[in-house]
Protein backbone atom coordinates (compact mmCIF):
# COMPACT_ATOMS: atom_id res chain seq x y z
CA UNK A 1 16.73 -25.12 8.73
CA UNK A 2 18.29 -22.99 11.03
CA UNK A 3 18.45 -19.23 10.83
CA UNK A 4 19.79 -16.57 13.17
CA UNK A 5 20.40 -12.73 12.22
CA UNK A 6 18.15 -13.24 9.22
CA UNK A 7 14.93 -11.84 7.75
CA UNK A 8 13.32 -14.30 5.20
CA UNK A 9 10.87 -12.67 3.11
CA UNK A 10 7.67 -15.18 1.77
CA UNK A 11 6.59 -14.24 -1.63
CA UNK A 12 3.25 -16.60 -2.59
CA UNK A 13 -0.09 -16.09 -4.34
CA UNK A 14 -3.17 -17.67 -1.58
CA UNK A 15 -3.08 -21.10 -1.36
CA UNK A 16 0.57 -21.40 -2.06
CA UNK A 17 1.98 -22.60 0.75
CA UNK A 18 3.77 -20.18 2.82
CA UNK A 19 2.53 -20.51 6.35
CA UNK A 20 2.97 -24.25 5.93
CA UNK A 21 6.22 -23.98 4.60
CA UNK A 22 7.19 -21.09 7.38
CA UNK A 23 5.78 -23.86 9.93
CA UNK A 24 8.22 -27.06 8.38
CA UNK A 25 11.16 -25.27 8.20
CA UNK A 26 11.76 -22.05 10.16
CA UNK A 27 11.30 -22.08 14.13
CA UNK A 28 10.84 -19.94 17.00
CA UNK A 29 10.99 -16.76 14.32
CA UNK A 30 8.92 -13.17 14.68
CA UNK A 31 6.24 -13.51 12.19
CA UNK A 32 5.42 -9.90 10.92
CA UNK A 33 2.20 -10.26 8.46
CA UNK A 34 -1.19 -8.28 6.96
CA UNK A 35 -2.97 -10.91 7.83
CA UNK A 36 -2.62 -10.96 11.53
CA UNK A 37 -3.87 -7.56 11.46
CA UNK A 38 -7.35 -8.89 10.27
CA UNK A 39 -6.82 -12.09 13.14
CA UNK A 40 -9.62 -11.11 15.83
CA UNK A 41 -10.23 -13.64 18.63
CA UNK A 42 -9.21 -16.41 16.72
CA UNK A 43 -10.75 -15.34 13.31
CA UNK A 44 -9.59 -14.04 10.23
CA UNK A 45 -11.87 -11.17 9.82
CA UNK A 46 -10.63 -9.47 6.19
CA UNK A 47 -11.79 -6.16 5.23
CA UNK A 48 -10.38 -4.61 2.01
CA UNK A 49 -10.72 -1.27 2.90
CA UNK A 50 -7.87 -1.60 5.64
CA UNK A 51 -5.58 -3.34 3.87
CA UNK A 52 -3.51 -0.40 3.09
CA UNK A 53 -3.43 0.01 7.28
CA UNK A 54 -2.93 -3.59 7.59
CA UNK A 55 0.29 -3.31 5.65
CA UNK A 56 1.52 -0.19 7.77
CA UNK A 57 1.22 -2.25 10.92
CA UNK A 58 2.88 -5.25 9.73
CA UNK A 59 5.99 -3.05 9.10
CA UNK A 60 5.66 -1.54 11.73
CA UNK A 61 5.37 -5.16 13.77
CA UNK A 62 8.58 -5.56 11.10
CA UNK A 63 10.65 -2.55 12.31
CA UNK A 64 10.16 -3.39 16.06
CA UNK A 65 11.57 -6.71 15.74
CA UNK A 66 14.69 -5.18 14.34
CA UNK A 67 14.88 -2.63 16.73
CA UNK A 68 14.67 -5.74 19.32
CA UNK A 69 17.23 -7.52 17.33
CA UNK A 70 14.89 -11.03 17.22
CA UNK A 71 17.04 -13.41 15.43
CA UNK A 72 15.06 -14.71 13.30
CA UNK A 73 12.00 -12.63 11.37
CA UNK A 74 9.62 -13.77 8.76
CA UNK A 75 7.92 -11.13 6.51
CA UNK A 76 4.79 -13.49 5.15
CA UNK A 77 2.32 -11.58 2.91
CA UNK A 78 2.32 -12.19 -0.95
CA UNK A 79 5.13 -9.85 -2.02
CA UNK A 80 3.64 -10.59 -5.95
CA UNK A 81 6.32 -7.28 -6.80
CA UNK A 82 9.68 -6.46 -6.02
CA UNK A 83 8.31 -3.02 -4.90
CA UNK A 84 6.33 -4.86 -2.10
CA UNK A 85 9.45 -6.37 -0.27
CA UNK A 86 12.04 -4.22 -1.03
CA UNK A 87 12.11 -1.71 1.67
CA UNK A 88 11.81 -4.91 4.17
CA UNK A 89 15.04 -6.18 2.24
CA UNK A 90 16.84 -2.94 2.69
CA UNK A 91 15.92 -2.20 5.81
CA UNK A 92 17.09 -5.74 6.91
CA UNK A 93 20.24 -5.81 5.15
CA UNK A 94 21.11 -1.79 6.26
CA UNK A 95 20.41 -3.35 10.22
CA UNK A 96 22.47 -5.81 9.71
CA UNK A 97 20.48 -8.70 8.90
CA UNK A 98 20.89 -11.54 6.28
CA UNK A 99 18.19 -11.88 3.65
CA UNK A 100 16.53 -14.84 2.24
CA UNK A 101 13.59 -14.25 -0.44
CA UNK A 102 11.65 -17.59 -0.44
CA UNK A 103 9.42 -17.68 -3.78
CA UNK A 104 6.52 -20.52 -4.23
CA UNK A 105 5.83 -19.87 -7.66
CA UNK A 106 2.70 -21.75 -9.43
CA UNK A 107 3.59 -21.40 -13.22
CA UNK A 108 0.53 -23.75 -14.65
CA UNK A 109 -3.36 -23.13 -14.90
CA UNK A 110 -3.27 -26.84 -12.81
CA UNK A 111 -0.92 -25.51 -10.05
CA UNK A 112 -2.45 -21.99 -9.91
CA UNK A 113 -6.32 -23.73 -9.55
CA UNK A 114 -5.04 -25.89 -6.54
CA UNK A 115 -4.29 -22.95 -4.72
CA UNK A 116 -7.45 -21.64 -5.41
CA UNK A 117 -8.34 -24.56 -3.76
CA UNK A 118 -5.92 -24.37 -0.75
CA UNK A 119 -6.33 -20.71 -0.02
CA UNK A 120 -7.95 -20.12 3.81
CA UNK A 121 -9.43 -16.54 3.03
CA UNK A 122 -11.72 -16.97 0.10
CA UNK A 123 -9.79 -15.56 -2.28
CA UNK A 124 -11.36 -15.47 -5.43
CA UNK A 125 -10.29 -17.74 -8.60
CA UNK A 126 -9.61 -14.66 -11.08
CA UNK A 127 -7.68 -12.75 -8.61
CA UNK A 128 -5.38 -15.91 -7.82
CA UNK A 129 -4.53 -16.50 -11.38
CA UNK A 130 -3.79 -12.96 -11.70
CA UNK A 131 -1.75 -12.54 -8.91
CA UNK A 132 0.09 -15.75 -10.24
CA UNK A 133 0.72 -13.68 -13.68
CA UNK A 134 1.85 -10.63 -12.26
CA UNK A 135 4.27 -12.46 -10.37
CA UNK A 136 7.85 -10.77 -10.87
CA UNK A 137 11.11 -12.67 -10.99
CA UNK A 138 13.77 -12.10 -8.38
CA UNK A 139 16.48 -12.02 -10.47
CA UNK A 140 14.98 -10.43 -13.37
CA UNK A 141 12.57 -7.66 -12.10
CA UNK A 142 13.97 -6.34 -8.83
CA UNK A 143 17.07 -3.92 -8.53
CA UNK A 144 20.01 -5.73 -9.11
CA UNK A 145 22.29 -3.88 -6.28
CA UNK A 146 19.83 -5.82 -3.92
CA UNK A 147 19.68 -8.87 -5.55
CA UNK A 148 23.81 -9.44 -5.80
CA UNK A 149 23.34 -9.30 -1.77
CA UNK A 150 20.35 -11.36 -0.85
CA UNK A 151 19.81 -15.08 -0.97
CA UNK A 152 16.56 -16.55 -3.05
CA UNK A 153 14.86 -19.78 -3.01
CA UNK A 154 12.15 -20.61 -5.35
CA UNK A 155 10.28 -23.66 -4.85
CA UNK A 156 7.45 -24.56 -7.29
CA UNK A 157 4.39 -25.26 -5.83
CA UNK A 158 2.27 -28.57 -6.44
């Protein structure tokens, strides 16, 4: 796919697929996400305790590619609620930027335990098939003057 002017937001539990599917379809695109924050030389080095300062930097990696008016930017952290992506959506849209919310959504105990399986950071079982409960619905959960101007794909996950 091609995008240009547009911010496309990945919403995933671990293991569900988004850098793959960020790396099939979307090209030559800022990537703005938590988990480069814990990326030192060549090694995801995760500490729970800054993940509140990991997700300050990656919006703040977010707002300079605005202000730098990249084409294409991809927001990829989990996004489980509307409340986590939102202010990436309305900052987007108020800069001028389309918005595309891609959701992988695992909604069996078979599908949730493969990306268990899949997930690269160790990532615990239980907290997978949580985050794949608390999981909120696009169109059902978020605010609907956002969602009447933003795209969203959901793709079930294997």
């Amino acid at each position: 796919m091609k995008y240009n002017n547009t911010v496309v937001i990945m919403r995933g539990i671990s293991g569900a697929g988004k850098d793959t599917w960020i790396k099939d379809n979307i090209h030559n695109a800022r990537i703005c996400s938590a988990d480069l924050f814990f990326m030192k030389d060549g090694e995801y080095m995760f500490d729970v305790s800054r993940l509140p300062q990991a997700h300050s930097w990656c919006m703040s990696e977010f707002l300079k590619a605005v202000h730098d008016h990249v084409p294409t930017i991809v927001v990829n952290n989990t996004h489980i609620r509307c409340w986590e992506w939102e202010n990436y959506a309305r900052t987007a849209l108020v800069t001028g930027y389309d918005v595309e919310i891609v959701s992988l959504i695992c909604g069996t105990v078979d599908q949730v335990r493969n990306c268990y399986k899949r997930n690269v950071h160790g990532t615990p079982l239980g907290i997978v098939g949580a985050k794949a409960l608390e999981f909120e619905n696009v169109t059902v959960s978020c605010p609907q003057d956002l969602v009447g101007r933003i795209r969203s794909t959901v793709i079930q996950v294997r």
